[in-house]
C-alpha atoms as a PDB file:
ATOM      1  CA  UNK A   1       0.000   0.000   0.000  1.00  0.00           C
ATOM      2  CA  UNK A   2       1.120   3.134  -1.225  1.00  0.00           C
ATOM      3  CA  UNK A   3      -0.915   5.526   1.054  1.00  0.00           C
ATOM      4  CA  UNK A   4      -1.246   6.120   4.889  1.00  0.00           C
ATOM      5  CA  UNK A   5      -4.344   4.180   6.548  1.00  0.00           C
ATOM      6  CA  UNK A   6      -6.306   3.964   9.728  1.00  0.00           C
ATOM      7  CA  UNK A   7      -3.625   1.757  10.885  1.00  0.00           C
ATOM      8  CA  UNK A   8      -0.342   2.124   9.543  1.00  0.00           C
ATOM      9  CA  UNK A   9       1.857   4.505   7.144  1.00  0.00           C
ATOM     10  CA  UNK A  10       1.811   3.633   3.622  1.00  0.00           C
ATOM     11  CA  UNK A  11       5.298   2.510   1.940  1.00  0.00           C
ATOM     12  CA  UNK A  12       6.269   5.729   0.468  1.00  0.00           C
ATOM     13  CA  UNK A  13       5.839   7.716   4.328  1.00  0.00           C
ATOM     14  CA  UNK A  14       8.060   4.359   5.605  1.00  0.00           C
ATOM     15  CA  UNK A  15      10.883   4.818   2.541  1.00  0.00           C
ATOM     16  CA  UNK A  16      11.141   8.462   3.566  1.00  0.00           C
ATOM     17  CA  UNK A  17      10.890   8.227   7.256  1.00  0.00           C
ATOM     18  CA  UNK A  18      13.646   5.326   6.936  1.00  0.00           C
ATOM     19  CA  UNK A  19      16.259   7.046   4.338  1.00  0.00           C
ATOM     20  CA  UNK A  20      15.649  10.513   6.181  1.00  0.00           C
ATOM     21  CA  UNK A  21      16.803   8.749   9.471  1.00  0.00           C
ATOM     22  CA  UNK A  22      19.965   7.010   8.092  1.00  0.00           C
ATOM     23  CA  UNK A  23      20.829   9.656   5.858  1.00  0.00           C
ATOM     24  CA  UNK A  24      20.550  11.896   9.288  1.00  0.00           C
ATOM     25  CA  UNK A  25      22.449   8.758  11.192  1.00  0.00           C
ATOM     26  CA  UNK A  26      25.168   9.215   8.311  1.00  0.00           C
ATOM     27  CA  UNK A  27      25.398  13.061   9.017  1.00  0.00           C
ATOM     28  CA  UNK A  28      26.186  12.803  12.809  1.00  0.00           C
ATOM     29  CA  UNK A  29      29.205  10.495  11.899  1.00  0.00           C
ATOM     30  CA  UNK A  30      30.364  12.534   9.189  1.00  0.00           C
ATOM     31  CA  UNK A  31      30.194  15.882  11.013  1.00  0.00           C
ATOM     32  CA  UNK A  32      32.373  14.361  13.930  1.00  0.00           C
ATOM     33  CA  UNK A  33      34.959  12.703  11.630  1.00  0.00           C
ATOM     34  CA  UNK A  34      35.517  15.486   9.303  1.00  0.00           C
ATOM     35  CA  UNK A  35      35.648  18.185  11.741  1.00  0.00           C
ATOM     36  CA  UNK A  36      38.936  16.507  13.553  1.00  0.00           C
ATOM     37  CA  UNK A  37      40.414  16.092  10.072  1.00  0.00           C
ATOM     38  CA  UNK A  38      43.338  18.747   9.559  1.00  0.00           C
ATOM     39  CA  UNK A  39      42.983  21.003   6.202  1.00  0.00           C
ATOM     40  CA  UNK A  40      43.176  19.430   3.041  1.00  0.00           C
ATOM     41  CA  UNK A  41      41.435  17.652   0.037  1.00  0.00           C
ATOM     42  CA  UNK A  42      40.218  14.810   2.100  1.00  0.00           C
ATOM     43  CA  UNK A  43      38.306  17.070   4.468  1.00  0.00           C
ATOM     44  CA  UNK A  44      36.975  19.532   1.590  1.00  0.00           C
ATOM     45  CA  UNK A  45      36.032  16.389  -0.228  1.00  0.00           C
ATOM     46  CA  UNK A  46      34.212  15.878   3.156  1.00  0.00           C
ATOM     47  CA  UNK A  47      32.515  18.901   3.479  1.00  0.00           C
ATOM     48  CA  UNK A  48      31.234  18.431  -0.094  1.00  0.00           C
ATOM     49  CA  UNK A  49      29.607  15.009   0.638  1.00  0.00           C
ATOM     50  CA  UNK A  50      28.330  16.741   4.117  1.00  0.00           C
ATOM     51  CA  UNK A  51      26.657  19.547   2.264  1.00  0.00           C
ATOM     52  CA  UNK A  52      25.410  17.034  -0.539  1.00  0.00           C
ATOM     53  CA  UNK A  53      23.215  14.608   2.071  1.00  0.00           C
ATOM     54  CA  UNK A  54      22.409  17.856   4.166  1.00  0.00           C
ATOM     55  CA  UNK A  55      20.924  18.753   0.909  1.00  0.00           C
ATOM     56  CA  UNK A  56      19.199  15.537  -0.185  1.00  0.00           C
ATOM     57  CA  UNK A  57      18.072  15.754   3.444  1.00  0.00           C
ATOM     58  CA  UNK A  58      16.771  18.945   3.013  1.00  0.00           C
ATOM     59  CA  UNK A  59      14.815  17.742  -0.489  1.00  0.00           C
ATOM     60  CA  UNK A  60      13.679  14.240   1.559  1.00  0.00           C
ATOM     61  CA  UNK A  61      12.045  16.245   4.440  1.00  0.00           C
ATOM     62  CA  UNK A  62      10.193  18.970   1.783  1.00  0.00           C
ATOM     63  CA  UNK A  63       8.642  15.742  -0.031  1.00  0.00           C
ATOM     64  CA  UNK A  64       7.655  13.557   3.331  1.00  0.00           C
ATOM     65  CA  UNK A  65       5.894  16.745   4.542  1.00  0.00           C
ATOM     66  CA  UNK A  66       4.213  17.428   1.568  1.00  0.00           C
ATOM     67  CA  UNK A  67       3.515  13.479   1.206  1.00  0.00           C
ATOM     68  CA  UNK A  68       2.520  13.879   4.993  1.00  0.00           C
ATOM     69  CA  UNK A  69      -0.188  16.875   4.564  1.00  0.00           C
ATOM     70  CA  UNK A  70      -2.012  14.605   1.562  1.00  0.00           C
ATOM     71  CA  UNK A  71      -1.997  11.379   3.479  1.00  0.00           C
ATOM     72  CA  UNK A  72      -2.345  12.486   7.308  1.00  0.00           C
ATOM     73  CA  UNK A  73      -0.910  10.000   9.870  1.00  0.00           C
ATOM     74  CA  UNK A  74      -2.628   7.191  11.246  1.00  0.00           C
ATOM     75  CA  UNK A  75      -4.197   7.979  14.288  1.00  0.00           C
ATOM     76  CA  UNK A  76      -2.156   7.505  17.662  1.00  0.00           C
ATOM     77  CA  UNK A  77      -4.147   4.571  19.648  1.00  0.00           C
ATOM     78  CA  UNK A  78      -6.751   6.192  21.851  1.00  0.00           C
ATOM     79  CA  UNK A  79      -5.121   4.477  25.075  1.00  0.00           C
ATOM     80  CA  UNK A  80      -2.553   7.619  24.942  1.00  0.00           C
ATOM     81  CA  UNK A  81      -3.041  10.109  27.422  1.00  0.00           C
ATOM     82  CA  UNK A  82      -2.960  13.842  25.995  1.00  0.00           C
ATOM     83  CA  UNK A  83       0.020  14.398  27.345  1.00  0.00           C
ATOM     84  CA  UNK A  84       1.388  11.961  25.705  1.00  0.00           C
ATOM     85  CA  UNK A  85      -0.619  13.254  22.423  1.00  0.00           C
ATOM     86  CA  UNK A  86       0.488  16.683  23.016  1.00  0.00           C
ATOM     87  CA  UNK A  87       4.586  15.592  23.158  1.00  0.00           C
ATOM     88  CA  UNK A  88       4.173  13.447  20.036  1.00  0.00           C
ATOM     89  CA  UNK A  89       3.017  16.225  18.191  1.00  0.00           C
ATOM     90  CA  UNK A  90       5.273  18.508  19.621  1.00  0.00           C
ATOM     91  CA  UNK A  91       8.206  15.953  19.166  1.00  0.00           C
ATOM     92  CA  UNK A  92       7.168  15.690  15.503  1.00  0.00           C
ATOM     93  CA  UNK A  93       6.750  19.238  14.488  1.00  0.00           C
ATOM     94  CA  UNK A  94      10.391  19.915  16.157  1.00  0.00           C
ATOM     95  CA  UNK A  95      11.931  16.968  14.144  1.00  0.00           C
ATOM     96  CA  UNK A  96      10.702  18.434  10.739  1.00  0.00           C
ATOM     97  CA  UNK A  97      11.565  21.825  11.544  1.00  0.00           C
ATOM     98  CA  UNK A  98      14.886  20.779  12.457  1.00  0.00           C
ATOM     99  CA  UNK A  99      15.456  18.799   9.323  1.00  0.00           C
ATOM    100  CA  UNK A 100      14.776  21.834   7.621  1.00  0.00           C
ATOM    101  CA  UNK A 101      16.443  24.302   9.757  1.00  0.00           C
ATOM    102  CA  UNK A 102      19.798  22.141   9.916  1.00  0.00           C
ATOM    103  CA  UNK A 103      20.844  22.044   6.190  1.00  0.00           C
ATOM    104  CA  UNK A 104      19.509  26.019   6.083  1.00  0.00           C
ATOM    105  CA  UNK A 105      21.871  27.421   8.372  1.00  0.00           C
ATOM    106  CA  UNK A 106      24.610  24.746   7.001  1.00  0.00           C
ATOM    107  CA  UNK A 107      23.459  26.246   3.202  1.00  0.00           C
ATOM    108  CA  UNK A 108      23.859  29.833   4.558  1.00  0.00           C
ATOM    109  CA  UNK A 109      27.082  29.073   6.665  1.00  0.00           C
ATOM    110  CA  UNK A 110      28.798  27.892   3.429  1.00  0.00           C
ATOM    111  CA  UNK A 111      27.260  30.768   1.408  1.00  0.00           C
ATOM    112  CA  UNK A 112      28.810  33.176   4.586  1.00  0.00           C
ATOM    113  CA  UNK A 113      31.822  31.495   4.734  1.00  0.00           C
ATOM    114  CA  UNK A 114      32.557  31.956   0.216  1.00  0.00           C
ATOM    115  CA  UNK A 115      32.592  27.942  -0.023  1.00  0.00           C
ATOM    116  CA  UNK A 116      30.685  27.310  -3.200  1.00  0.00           C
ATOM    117  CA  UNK A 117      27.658  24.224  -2.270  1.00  0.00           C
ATOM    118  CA  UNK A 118      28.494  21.768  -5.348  1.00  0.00           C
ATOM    119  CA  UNK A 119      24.835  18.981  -4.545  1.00  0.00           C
ATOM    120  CA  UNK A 120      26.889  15.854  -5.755  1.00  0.00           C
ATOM    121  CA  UNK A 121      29.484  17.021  -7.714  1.00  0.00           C
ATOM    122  CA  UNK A 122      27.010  18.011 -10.339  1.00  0.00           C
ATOM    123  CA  UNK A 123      24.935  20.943  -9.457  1.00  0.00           C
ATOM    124  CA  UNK A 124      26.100  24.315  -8.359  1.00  0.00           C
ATOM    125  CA  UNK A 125      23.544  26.000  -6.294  1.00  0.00           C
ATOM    126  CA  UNK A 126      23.827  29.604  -5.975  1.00  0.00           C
ATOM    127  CA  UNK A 127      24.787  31.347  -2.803  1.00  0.00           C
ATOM    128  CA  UNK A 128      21.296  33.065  -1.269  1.00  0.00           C
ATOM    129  CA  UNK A 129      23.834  35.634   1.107  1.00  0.00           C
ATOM    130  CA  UNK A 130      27.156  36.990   0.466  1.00  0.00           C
ATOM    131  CA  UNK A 131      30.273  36.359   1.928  1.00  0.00           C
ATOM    132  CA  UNK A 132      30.181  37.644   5.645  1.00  0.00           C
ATOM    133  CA  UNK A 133      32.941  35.929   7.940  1.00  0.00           C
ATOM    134  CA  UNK A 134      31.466  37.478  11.402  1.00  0.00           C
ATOM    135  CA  UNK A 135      28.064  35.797  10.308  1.00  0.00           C
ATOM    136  CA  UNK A 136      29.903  32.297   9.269  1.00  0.00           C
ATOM    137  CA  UNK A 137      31.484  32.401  12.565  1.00  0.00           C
ATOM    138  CA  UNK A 138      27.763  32.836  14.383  1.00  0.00           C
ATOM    139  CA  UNK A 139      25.961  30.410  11.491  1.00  0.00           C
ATOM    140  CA  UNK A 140      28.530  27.307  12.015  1.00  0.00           C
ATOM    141  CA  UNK A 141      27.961  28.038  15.697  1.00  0.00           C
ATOM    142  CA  UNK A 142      24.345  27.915  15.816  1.00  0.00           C
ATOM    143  CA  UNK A 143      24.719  24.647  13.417  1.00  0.00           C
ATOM    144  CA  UNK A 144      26.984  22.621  15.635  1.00  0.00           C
ATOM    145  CA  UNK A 145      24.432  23.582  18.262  1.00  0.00           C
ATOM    146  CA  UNK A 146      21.346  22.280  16.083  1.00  0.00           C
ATOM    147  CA  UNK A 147      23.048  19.483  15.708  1.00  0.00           C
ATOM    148  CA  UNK A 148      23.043  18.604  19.569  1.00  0.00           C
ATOM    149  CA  UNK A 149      19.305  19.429  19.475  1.00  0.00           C
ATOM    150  CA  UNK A 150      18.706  17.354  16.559  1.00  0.00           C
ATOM    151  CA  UNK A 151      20.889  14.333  18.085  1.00  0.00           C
ATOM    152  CA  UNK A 152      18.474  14.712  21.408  1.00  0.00           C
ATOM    153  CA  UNK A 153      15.349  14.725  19.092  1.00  0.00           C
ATOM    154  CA  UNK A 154      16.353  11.846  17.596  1.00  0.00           C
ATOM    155  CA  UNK A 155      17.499   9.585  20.497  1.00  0.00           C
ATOM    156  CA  UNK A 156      13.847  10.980  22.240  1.00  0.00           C
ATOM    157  CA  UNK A 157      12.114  10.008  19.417  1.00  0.00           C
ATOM    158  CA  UNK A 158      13.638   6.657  19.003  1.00  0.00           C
ATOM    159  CA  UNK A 159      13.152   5.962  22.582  1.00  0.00           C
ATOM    160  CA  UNK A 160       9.542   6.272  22.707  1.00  0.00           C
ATOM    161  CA  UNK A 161       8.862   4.257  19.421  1.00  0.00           C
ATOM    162  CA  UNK A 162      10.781   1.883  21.596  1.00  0.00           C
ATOM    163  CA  UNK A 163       9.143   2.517  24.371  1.00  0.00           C
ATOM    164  CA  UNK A 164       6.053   1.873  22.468  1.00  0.00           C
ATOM    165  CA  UNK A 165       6.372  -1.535  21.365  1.00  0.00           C
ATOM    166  CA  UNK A 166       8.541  -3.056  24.384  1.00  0.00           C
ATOM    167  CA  UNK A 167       6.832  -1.574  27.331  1.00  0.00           C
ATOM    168  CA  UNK A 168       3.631  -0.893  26.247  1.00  0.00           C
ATOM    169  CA  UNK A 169       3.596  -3.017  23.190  1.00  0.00           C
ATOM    170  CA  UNK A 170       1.304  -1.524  21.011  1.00  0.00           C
ATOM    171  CA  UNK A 171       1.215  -0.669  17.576  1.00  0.00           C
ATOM    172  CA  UNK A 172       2.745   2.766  17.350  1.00  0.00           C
ATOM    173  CA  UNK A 173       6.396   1.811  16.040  1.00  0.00           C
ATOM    174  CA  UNK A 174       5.058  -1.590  13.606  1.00  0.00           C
ATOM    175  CA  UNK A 175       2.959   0.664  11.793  1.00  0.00           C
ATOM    176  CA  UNK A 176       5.967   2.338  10.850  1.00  0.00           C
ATOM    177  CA  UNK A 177       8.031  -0.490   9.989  1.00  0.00           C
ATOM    178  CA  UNK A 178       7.677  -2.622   6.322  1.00  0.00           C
ATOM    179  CA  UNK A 179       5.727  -6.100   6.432  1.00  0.00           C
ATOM    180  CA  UNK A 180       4.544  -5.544  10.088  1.00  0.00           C
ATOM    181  CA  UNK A 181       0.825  -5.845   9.613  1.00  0.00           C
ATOM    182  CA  UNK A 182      -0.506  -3.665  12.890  1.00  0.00           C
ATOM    183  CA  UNK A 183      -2.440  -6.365  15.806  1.00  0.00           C
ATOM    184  CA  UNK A 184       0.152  -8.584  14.989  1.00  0.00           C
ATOM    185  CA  UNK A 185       3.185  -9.457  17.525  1.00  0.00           C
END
């Protein structure tokens, strides 16, 4: 099944969700390895793959929200308590706007800092601010510390789908993962 249902996301909201969260898993390792590597081709060759997924990532998140707002979510079981409601909607709006917001400010730190964004080699996309060190100082800042809220989103996220199925072992994190029929365990 293509499409979200009553009872579980549809393949192409599971494909996204699951190449959105490696390509994000991929990120965190490659931002800590290439930031201790000392100047050179290897780390702008880096860099270049960095900005490449942050852009894919970027592309992946504008297409699973727009998939998202024609095929809403199925709904979260009624056993929830609004609280619990509230903070996965909450959790979920923060996760988007970070994977927009991360490979922004990474777009406008390059742009800041006069390093040209090459998207796989191929395309050059074109700088949206000029070159303006004091601002690539304050923009690579503020993305190092996105990162650290992204990382905590993540590992929040992850432990309450796991949460989910161990402890209360329902059908919140099956209906997100391929040939798990919901009710079924």
């Amino acid at each position: 099944m293509l499409r979200n249902d009553e009872t579980r996301y549809g393949s192409v909201a599971q494909v996204l969700h699951w190449l959105i969260a490696a390509l994000v898993v991929v990120m965190f390792g490659l931002g800590w390895y290439m930031a201790g590597l000392p100047l050179g081709q290897h780390k702008f060759d880096m860099y270049q793959l960095h900005k490449s997924v942050g852009i894919t990532i970027l592309a992946l998140a504008a297409v699973r929200l727009l998939w998202r707002l024609f095929n809403p979510a199925p709904p979260l079981p009624a056993s929830m308590p609004s609280w619990e409601r509230t903070a996965a909607r909450v959790s979920h709006a923060l996760l988007y706007l970070m994977l927009f917001a991360q490979p922004l400010i990474g777009f406008l730190q390059s742009n800041a800092a006069n390093f040209p964004v090459v998207w796989w080699g191929v395309v050059r996309l074109p700088p949206l601010i000029g070159t303006d060190e004091p601002l690539a100082e304050t923009l690579l800042e503020g993305h190092v510390w996105n990162s650290r809220l992204l990382l905590a989103l993540v590992l929040i996220h992850a432990a309450a789908a796991l949460r989910h199925h161990f402890l209360l072992r329902d059908d919140v994190l099956r209906r997100m993962l391929p040939s798990a029929p919901s009710g079924t365990r």
